[in-house]
N, C-alpha and C. Protein backbone atom coordinates (compact mmCIF):
# COMPACT_ATOMS: atom_id res chain seq x y z
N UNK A 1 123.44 110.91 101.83
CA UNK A 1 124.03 112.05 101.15
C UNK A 1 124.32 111.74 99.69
N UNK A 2 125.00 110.58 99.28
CA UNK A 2 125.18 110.12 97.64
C UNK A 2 123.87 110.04 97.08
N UNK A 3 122.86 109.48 97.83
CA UNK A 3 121.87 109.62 96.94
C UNK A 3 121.58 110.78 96.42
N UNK A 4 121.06 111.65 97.64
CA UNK A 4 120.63 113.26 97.59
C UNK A 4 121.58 113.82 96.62
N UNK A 5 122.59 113.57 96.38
CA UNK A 5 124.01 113.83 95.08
C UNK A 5 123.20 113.79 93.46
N UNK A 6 123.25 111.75 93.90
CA UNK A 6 122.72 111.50 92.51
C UNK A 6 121.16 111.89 91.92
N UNK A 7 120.37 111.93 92.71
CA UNK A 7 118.77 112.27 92.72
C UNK A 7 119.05 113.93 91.91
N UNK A 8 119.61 114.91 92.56
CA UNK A 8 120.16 116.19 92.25
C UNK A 8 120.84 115.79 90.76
N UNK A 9 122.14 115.45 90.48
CA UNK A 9 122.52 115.42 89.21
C UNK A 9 121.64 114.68 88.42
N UNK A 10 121.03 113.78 88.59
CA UNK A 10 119.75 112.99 87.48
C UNK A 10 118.68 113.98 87.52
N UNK A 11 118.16 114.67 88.04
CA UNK A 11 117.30 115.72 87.42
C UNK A 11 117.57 116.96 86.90
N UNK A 12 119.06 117.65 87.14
CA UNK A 12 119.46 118.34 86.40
C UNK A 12 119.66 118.02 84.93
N UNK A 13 120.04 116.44 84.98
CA UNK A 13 120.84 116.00 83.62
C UNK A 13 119.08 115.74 82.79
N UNK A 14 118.31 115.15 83.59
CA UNK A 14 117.11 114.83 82.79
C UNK A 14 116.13 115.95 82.61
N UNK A 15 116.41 116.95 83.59
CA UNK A 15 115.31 118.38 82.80
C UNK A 15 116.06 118.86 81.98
N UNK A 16 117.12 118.77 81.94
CA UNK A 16 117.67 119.63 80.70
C UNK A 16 117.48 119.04 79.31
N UNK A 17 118.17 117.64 79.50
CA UNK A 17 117.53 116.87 78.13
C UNK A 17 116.17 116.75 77.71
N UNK A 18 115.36 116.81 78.34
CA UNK A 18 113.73 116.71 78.70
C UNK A 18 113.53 117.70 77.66
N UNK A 19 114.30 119.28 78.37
CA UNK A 19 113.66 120.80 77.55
C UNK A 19 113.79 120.68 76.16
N UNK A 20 115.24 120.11 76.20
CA UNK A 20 115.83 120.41 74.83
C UNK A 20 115.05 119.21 74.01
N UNK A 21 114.84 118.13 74.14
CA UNK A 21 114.04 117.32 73.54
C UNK A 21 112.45 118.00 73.09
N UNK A 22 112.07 118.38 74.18
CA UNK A 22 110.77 119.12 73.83
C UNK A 22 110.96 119.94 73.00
N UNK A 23 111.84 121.25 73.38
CA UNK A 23 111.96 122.45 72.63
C UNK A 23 112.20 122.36 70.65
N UNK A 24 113.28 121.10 70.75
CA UNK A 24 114.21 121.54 69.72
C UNK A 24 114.87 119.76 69.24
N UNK A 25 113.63 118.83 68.99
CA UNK A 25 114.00 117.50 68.95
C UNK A 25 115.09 116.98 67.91
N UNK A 26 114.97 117.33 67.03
CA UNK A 26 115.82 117.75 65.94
C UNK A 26 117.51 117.70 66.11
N UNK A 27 117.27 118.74 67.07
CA UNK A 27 119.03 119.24 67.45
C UNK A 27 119.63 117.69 68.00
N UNK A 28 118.69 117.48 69.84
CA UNK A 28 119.83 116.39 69.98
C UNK A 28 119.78 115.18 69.35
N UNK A 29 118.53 114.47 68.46
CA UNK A 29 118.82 113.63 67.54
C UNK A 29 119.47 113.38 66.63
N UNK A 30 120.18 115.00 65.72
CA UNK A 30 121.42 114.84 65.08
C UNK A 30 122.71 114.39 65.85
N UNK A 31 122.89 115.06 67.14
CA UNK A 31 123.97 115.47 68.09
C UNK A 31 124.00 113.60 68.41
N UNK A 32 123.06 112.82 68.19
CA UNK A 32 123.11 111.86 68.40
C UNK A 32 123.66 110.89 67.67
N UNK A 33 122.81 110.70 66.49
CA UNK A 33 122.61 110.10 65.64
C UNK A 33 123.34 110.44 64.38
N UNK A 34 123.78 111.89 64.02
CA UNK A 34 124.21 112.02 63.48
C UNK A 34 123.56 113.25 62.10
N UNK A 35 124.20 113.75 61.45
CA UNK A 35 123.68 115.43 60.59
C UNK A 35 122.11 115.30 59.82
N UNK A 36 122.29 113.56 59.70
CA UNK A 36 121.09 113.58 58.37
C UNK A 36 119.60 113.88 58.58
N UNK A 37 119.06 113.89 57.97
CA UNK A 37 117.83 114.44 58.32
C UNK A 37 117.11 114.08 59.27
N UNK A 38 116.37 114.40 59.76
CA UNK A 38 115.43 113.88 60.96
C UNK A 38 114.14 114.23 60.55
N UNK A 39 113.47 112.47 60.27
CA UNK A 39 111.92 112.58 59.88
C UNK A 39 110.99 112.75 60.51
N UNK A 40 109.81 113.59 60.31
CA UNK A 40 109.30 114.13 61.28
C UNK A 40 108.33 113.24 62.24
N UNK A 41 108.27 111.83 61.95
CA UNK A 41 108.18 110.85 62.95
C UNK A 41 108.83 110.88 64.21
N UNK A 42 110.40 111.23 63.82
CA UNK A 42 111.14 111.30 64.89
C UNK A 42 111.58 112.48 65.65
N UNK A 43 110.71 113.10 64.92
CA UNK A 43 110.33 114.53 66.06
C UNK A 43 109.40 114.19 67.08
N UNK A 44 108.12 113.57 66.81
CA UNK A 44 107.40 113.09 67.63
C UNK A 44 107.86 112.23 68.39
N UNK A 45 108.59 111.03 68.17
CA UNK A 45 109.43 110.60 69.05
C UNK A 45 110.32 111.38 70.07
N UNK A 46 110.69 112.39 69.35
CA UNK A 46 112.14 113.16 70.55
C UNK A 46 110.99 113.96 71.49
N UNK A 47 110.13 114.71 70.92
CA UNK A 47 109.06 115.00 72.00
C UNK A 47 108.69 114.42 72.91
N UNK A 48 108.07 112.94 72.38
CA UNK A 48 107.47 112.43 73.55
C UNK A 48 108.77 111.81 74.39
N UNK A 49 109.97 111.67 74.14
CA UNK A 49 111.12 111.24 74.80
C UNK A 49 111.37 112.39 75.68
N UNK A 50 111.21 113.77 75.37
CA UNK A 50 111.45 114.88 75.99
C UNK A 50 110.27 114.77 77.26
N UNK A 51 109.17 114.55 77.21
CA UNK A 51 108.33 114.35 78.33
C UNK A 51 108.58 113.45 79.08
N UNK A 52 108.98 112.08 78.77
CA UNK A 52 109.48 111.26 79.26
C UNK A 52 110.76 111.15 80.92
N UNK A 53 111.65 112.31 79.88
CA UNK A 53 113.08 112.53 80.17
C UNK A 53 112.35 113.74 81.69
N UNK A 54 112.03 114.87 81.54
CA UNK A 54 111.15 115.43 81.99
C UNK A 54 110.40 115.08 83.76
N UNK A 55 109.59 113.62 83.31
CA UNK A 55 108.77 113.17 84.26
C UNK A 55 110.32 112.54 85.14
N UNK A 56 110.67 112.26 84.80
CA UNK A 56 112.33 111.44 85.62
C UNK A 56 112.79 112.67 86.19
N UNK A 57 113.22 113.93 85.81
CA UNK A 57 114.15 114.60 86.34
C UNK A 57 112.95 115.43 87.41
N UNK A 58 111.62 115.44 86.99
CA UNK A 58 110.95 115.99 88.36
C UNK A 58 110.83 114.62 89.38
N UNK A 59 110.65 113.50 89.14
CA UNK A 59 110.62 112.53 90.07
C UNK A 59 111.70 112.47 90.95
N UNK A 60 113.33 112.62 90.26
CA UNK A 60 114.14 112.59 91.15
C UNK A 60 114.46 113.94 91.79
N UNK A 61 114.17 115.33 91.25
CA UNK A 61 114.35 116.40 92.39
C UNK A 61 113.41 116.54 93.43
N UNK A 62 111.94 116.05 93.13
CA UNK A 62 110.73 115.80 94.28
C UNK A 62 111.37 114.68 95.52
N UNK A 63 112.41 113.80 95.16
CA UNK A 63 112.58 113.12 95.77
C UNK A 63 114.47 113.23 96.24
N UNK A 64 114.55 114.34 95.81
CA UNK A 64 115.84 114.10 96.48
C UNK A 64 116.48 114.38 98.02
N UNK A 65 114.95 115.24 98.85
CA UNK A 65 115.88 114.86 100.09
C UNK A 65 114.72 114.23 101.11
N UNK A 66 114.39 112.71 100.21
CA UNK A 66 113.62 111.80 100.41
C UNK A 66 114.21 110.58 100.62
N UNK A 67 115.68 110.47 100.57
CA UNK A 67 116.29 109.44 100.40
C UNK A 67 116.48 108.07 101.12
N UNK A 68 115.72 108.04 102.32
CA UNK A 68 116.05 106.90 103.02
C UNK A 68 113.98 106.09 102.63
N UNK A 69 113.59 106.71 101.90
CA UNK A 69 111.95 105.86 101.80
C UNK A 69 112.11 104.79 100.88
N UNK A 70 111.17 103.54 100.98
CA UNK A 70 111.35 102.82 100.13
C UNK A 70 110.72 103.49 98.54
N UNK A 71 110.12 104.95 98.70
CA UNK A 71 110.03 105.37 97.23
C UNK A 71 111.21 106.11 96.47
N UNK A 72 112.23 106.39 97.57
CA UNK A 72 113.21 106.58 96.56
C UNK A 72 114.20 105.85 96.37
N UNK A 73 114.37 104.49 97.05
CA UNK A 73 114.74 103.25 96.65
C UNK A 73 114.48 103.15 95.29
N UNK A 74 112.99 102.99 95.31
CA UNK A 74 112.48 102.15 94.16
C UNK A 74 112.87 103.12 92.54
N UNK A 75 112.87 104.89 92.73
CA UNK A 75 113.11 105.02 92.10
C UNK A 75 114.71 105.54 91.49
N UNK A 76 115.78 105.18 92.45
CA UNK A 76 117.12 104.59 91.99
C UNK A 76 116.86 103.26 91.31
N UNK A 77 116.42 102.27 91.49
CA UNK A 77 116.27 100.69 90.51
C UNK A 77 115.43 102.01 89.81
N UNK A 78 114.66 102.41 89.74
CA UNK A 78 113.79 102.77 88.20
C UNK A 78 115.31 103.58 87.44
N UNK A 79 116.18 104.54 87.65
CA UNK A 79 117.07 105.38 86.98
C UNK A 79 118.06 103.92 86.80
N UNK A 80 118.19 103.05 87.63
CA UNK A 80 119.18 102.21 87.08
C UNK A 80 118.35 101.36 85.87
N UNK A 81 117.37 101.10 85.52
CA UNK A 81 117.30 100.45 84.69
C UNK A 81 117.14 101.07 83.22
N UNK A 82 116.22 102.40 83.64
CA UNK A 82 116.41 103.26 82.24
C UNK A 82 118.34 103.83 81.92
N UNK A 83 118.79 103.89 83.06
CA UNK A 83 120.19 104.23 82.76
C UNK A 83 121.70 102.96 82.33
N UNK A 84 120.43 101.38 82.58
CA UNK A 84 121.12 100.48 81.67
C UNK A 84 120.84 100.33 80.35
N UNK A 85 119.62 100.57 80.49
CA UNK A 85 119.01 100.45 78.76
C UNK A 85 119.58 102.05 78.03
N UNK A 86 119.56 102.72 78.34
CA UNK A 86 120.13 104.08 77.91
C UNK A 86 121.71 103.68 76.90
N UNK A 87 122.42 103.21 78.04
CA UNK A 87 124.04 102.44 77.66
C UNK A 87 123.96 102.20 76.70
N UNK A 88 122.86 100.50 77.12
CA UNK A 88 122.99 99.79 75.90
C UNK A 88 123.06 100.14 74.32
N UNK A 89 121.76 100.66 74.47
CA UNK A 89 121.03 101.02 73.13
C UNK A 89 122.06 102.00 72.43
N UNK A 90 122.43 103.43 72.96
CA UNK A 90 123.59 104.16 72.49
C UNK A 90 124.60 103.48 72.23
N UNK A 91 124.67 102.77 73.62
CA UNK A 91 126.56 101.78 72.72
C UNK A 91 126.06 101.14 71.59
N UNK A 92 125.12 100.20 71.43
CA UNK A 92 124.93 99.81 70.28
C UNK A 92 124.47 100.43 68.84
N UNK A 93 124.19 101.32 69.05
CA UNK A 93 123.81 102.45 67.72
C UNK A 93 125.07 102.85 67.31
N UNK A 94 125.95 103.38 68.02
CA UNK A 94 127.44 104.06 68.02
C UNK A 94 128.02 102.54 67.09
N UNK A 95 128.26 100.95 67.47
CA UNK A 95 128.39 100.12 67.38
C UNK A 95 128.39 99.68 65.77
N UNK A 96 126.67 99.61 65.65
CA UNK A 96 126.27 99.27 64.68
C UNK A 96 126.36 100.52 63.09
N UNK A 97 126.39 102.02 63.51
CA UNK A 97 126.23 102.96 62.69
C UNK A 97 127.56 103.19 61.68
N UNK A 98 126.67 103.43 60.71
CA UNK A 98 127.85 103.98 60.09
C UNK A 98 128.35 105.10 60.35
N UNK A 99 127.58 106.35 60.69
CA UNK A 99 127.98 107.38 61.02
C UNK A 99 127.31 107.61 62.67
N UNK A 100 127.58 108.73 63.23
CA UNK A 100 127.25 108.67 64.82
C UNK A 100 127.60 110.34 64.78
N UNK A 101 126.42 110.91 65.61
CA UNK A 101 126.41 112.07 66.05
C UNK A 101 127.92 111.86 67.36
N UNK A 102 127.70 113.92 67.36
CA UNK A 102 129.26 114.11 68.28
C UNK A 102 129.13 113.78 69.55
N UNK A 103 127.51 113.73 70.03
CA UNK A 103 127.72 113.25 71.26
C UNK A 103 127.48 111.81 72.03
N UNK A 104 126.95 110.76 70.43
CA UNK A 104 126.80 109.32 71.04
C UNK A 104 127.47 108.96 71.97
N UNK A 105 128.67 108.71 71.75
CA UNK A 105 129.52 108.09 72.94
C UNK A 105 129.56 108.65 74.16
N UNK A 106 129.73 109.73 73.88
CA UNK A 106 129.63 110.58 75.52
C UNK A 106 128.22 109.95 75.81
N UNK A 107 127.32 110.20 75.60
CA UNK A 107 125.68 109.67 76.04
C UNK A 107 126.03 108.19 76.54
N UNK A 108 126.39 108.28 76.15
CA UNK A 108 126.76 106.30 76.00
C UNK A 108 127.84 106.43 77.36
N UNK A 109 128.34 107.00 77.68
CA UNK A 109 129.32 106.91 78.48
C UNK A 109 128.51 107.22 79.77
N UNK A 110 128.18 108.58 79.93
CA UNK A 110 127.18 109.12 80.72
C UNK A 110 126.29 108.21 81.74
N UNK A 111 125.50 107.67 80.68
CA UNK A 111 124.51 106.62 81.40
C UNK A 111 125.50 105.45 81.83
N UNK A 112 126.01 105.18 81.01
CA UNK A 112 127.00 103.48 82.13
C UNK A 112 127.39 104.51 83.61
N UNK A 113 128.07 105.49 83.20
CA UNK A 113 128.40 105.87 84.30
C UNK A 113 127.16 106.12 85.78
N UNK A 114 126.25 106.52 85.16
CA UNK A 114 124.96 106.49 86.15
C UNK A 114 124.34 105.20 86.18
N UNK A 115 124.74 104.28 85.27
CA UNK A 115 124.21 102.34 85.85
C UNK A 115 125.27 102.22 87.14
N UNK A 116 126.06 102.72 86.88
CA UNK A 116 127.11 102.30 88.13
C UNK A 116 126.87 102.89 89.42
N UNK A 117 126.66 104.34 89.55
CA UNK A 117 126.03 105.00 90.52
C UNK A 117 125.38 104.22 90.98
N UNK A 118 124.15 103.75 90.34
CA UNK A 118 122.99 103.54 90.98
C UNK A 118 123.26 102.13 91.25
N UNK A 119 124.07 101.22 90.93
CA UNK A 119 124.41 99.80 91.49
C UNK A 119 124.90 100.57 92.70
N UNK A 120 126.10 101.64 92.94
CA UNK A 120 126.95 101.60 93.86
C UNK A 120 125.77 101.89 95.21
N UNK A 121 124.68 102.79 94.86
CA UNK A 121 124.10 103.29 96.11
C UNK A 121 123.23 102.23 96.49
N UNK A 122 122.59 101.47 95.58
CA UNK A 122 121.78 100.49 96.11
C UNK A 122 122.55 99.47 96.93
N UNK A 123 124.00 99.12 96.59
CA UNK A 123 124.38 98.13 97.31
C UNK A 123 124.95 98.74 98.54
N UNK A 124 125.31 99.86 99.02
CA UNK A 124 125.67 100.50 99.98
C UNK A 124 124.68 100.43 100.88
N UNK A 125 123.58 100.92 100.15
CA UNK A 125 122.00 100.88 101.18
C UNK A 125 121.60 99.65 101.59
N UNK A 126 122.38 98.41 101.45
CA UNK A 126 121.91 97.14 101.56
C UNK A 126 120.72 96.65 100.82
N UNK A 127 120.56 97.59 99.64
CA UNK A 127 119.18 96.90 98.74
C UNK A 127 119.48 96.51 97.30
N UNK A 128 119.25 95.33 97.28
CA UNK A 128 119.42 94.26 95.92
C UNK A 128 119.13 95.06 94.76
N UNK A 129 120.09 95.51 94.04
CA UNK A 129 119.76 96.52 92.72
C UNK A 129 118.36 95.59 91.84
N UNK A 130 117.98 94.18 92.30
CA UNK A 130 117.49 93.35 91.59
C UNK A 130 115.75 92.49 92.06
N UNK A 131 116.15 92.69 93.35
CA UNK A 131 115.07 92.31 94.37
C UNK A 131 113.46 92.61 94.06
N UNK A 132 112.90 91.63 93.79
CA UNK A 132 111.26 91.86 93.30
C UNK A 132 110.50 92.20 94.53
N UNK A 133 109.83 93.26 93.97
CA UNK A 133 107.98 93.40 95.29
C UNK A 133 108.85 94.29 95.84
């Protein structure tokens, strides 16, 4: 049932960011990063991050009342690891920046909070958040 929870809120949270990345890259890269301009390199970036974001939130609603297979095992370790590196990288931008969009930290918060999820369900399920093959 927690999975089927988290699988459900990670594809709500990732099609939405997905759209808006696609739609309108611009917006949450300020909301991020902060007012200043956004070069149009990094439009192409928020795009292809928007497809990215996208392929995750259909992987986990295709799979959310899939939850006892070893494919949706595997893809909780896949959301836990993009949702550690997610942390990181935001905490450290927030960290390192001089200035920081309004919603870094929350983002930053967000994802630790879904690294933890996804430690909590893997270790519940008896599967090594870490375990190779």
């Amino acid at each position: 049932m927690w999975t089927t929870q988290f699988l459900m809120v990670s594809a709500v949270v990732e099609l939405g960011a997905g759209l808006v990345f696609l739609a309108a890259p611009g917006v949450p890269m300020a909301l991020l990063v902060g007012p200043a301009s956004v070069p149009s390199a990094a439009i192409v970036i928020g795009r292809l991050t928007g497809a990215a974001l996208l392929s995750l939130g259909a992987a986990c609603w295709w799979a959310r009342h899939d939850t006892g297979s070893a494919a949706s095992k595997g893809l909780v370790r896949a959301m836990l690891i993009y949702n550690a590196a997610a942390a990181v990288l935001l905490a450290s931008l927030g960290v390192r920046s001089v200035t920081s969009g309004l919603f870094l930290w929350g983002a930053a918060a967000l994802h630790g909070a879904m690294t933890i999820w996804c430690v909590s369900l893997l270790r519940s399920a008896g599967v090594p958040a870490t375990r190779g093959g």
